[in-house]
N, C-alpha and C. Protein backbone atom coordinates (compact mmCIF):
# COMPACT_ATOMS: atom_id res chain seq x y z
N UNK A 1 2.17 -27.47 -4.46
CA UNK A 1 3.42 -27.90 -3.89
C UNK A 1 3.88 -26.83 -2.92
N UNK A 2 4.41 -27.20 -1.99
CA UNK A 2 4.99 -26.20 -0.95
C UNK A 2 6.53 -26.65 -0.71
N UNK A 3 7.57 -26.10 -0.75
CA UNK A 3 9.02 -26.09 -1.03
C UNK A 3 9.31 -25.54 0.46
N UNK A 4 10.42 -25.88 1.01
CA UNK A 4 10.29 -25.74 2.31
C UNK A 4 12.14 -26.30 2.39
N UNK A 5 12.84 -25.37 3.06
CA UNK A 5 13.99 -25.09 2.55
C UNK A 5 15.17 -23.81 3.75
N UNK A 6 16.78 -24.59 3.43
CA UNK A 6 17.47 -23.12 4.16
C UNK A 6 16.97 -22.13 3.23
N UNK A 7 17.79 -20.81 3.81
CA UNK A 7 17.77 -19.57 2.82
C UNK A 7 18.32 -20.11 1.92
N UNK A 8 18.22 -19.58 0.36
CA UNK A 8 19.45 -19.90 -0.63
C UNK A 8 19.58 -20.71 -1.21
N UNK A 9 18.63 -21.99 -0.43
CA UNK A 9 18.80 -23.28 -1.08
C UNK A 9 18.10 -23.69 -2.29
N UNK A 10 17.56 -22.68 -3.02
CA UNK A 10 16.76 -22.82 -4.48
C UNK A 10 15.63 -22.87 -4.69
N UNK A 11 14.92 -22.56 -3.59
CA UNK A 11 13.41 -22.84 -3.23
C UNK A 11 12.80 -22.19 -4.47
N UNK A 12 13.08 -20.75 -4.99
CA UNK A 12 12.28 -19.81 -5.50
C UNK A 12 12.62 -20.22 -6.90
N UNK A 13 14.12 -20.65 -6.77
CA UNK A 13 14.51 -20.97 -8.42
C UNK A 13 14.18 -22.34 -8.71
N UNK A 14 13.41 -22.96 -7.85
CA UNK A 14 13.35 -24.10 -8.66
C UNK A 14 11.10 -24.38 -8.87
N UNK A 15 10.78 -23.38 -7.82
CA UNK A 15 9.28 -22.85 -7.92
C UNK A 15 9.04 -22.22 -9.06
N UNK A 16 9.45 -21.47 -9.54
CA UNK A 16 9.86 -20.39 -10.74
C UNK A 16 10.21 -21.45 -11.80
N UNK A 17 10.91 -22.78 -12.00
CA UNK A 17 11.16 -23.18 -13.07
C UNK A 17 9.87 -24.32 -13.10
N UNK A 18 9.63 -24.87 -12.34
CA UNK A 18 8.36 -25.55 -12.74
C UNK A 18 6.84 -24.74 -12.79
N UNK A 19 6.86 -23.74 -12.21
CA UNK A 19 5.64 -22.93 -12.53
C UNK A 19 5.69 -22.83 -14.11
N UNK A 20 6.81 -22.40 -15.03
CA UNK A 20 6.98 -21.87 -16.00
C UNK A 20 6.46 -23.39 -17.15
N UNK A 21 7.32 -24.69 -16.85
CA UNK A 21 6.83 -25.78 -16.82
C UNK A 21 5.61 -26.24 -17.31
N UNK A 22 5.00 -25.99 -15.88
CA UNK A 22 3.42 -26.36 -15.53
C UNK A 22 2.76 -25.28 -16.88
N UNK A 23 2.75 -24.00 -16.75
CA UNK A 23 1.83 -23.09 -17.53
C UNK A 23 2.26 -23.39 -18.87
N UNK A 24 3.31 -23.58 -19.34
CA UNK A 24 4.02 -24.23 -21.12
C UNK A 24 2.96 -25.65 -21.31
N UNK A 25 2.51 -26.48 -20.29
CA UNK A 25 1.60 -27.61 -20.39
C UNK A 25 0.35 -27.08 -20.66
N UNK A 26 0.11 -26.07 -19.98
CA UNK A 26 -1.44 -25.30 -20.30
C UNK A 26 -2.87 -25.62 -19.98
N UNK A 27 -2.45 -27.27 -18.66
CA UNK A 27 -3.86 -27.68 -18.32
C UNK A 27 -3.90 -27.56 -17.21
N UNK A 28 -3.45 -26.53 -16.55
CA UNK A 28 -4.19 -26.13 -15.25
C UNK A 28 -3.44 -24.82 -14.65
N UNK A 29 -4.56 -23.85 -13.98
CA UNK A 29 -3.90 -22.63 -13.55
C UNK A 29 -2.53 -22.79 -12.69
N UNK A 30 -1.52 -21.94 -12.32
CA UNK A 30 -0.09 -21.86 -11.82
C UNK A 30 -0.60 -20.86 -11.03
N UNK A 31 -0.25 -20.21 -9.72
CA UNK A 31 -0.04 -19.65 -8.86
C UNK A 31 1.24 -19.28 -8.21
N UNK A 32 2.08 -18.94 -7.83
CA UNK A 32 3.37 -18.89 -7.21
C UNK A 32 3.58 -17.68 -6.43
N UNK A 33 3.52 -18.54 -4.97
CA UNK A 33 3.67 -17.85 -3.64
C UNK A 33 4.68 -17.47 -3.01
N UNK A 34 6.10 -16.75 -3.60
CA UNK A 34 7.46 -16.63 -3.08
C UNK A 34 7.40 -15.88 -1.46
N UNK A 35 7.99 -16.77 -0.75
CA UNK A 35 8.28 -16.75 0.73
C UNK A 35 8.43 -15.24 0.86
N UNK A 36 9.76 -14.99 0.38
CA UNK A 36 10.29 -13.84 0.38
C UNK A 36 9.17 -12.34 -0.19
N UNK A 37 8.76 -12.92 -1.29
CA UNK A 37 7.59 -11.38 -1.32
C UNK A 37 6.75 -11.65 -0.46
N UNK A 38 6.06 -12.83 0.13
CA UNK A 38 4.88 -12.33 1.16
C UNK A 38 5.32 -12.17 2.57
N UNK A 39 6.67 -12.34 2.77
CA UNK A 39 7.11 -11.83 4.00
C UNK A 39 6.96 -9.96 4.04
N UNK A 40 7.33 -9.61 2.73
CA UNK A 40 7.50 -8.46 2.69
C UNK A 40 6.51 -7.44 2.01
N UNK A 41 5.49 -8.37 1.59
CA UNK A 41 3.96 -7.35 1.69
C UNK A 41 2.95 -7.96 2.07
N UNK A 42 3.54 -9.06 2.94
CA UNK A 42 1.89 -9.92 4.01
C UNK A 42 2.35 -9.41 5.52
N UNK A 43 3.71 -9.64 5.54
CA UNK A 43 4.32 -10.43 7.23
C UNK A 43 6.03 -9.22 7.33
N UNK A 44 5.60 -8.12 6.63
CA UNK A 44 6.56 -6.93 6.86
C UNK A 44 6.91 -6.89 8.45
N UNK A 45 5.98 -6.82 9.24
CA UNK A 45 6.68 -6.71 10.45
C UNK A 45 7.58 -7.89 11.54
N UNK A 46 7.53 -8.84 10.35
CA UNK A 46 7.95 -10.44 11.28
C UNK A 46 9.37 -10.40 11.39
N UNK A 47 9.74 -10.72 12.11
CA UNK A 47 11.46 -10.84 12.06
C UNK A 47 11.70 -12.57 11.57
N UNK A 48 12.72 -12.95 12.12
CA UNK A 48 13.45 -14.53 11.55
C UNK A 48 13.12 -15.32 13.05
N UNK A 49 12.75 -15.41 13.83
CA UNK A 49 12.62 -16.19 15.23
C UNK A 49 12.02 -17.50 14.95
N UNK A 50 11.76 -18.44 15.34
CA UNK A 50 11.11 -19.37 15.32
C UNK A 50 9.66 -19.21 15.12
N UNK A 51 9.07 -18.33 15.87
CA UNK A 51 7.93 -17.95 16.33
C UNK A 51 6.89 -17.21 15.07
N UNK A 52 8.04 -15.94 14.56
CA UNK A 52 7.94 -15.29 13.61
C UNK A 52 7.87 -16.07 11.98
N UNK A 53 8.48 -17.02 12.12
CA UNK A 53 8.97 -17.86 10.68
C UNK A 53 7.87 -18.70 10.46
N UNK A 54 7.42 -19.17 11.79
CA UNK A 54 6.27 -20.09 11.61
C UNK A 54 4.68 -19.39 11.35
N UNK A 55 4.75 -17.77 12.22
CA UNK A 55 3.48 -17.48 11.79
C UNK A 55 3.31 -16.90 9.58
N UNK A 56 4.84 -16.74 9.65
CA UNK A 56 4.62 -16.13 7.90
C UNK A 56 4.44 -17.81 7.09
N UNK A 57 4.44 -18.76 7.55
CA UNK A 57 4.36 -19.62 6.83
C UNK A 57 2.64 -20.51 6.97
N UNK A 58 2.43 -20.12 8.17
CA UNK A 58 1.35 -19.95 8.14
C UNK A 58 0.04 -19.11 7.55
N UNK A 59 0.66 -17.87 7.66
CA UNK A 59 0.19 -17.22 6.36
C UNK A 59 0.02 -17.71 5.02
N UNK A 60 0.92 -17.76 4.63
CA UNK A 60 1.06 -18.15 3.24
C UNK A 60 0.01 -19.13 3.05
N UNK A 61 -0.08 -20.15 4.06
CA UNK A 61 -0.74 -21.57 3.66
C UNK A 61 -2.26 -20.86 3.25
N UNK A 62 -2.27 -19.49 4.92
CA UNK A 62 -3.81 -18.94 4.54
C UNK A 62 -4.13 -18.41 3.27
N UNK A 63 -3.09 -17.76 2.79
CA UNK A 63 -3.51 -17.36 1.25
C UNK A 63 -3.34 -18.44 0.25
N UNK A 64 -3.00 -19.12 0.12
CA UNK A 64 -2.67 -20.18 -0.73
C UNK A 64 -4.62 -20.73 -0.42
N UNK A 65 -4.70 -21.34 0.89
CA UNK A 65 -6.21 -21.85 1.11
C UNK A 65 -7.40 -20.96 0.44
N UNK A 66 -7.11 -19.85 0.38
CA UNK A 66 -7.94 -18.25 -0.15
C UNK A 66 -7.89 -19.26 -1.81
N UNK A 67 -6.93 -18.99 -2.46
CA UNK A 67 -6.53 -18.81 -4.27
C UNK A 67 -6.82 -19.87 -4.72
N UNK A 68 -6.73 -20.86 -3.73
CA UNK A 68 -6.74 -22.39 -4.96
C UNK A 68 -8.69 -22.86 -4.98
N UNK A 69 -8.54 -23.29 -5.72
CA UNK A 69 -10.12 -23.98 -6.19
C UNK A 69 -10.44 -25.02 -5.86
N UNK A 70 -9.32 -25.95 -4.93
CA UNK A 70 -10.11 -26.98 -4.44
C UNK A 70 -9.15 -27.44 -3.07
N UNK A 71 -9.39 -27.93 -2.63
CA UNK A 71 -8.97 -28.81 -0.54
C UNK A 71 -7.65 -29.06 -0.92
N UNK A 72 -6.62 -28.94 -1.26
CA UNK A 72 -5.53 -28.86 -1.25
C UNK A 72 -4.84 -27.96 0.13
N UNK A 73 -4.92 -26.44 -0.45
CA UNK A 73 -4.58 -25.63 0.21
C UNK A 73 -5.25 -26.08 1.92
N UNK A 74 -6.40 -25.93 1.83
CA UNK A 74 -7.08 -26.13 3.09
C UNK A 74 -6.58 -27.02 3.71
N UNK A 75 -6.22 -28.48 3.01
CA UNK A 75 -5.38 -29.38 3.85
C UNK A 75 -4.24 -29.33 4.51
N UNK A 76 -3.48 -28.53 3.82
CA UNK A 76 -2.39 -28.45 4.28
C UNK A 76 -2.30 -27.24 5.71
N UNK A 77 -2.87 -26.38 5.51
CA UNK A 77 -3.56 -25.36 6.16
C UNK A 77 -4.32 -26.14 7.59
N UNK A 78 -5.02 -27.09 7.41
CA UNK A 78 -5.40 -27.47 8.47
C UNK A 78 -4.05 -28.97 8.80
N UNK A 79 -3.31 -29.01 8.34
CA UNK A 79 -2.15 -30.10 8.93
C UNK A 79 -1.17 -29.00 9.73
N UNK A 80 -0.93 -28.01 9.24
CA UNK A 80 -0.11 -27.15 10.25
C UNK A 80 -0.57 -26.97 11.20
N UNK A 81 -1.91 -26.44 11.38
CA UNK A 81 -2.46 -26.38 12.77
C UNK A 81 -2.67 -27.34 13.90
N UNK A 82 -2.56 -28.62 13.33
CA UNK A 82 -2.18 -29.98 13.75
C UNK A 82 -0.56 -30.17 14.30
N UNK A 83 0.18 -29.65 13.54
CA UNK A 83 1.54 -29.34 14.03
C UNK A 83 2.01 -28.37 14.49
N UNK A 84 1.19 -27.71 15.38
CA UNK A 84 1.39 -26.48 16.21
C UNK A 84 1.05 -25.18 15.41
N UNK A 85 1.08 -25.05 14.31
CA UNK A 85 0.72 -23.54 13.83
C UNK A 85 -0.64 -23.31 14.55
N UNK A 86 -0.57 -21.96 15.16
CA UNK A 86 -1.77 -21.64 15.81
C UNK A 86 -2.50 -20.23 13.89
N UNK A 87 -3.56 -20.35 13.87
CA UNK A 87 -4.21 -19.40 13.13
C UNK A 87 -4.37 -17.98 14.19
């Protein structure tokens, strides 16, 4: 799932409550990619611009495509680049 959101608007608290969720079910690995930490140990030097917001989210998709075990990630990863995210 990818949450996509203003600042503030609960993105992390509501990622954080179904991750917790999902892993209490116990049939399939959880991952959780908070915006905010990989801005700030992937995409430290990005500011808030349009430009900037779109390449850290692009990121993310790239690590997300890295961690998961099957075409999920990759899909989505290759739909941004379809919608202008350049790699």
């Amino acid at each position: 799932m990818f949450f996509t959101g203003l600042s503030g608007a609960g993105k992390s608290t509501l990622a954080q409550a179904l991750a917790i969720k999902l892993m209490e079910e116990g049939n399939r690995p959880v991952t959780l990619l908070d915006g905010d930490i990989v801005r700030k140990n992937v995409s430290s030097e990005l500011g808030f611009s349009k430009e900037h917001r779109d390449l850290n989210i692009l990121r993310i998709a790239f690590v997300a495509s890295e961690i998961t075990p099957d075409e999920a990630a990759h899909r989505i990863l290759l739909k941004l680049e379809t919608m202008g995210f350049v790699r």
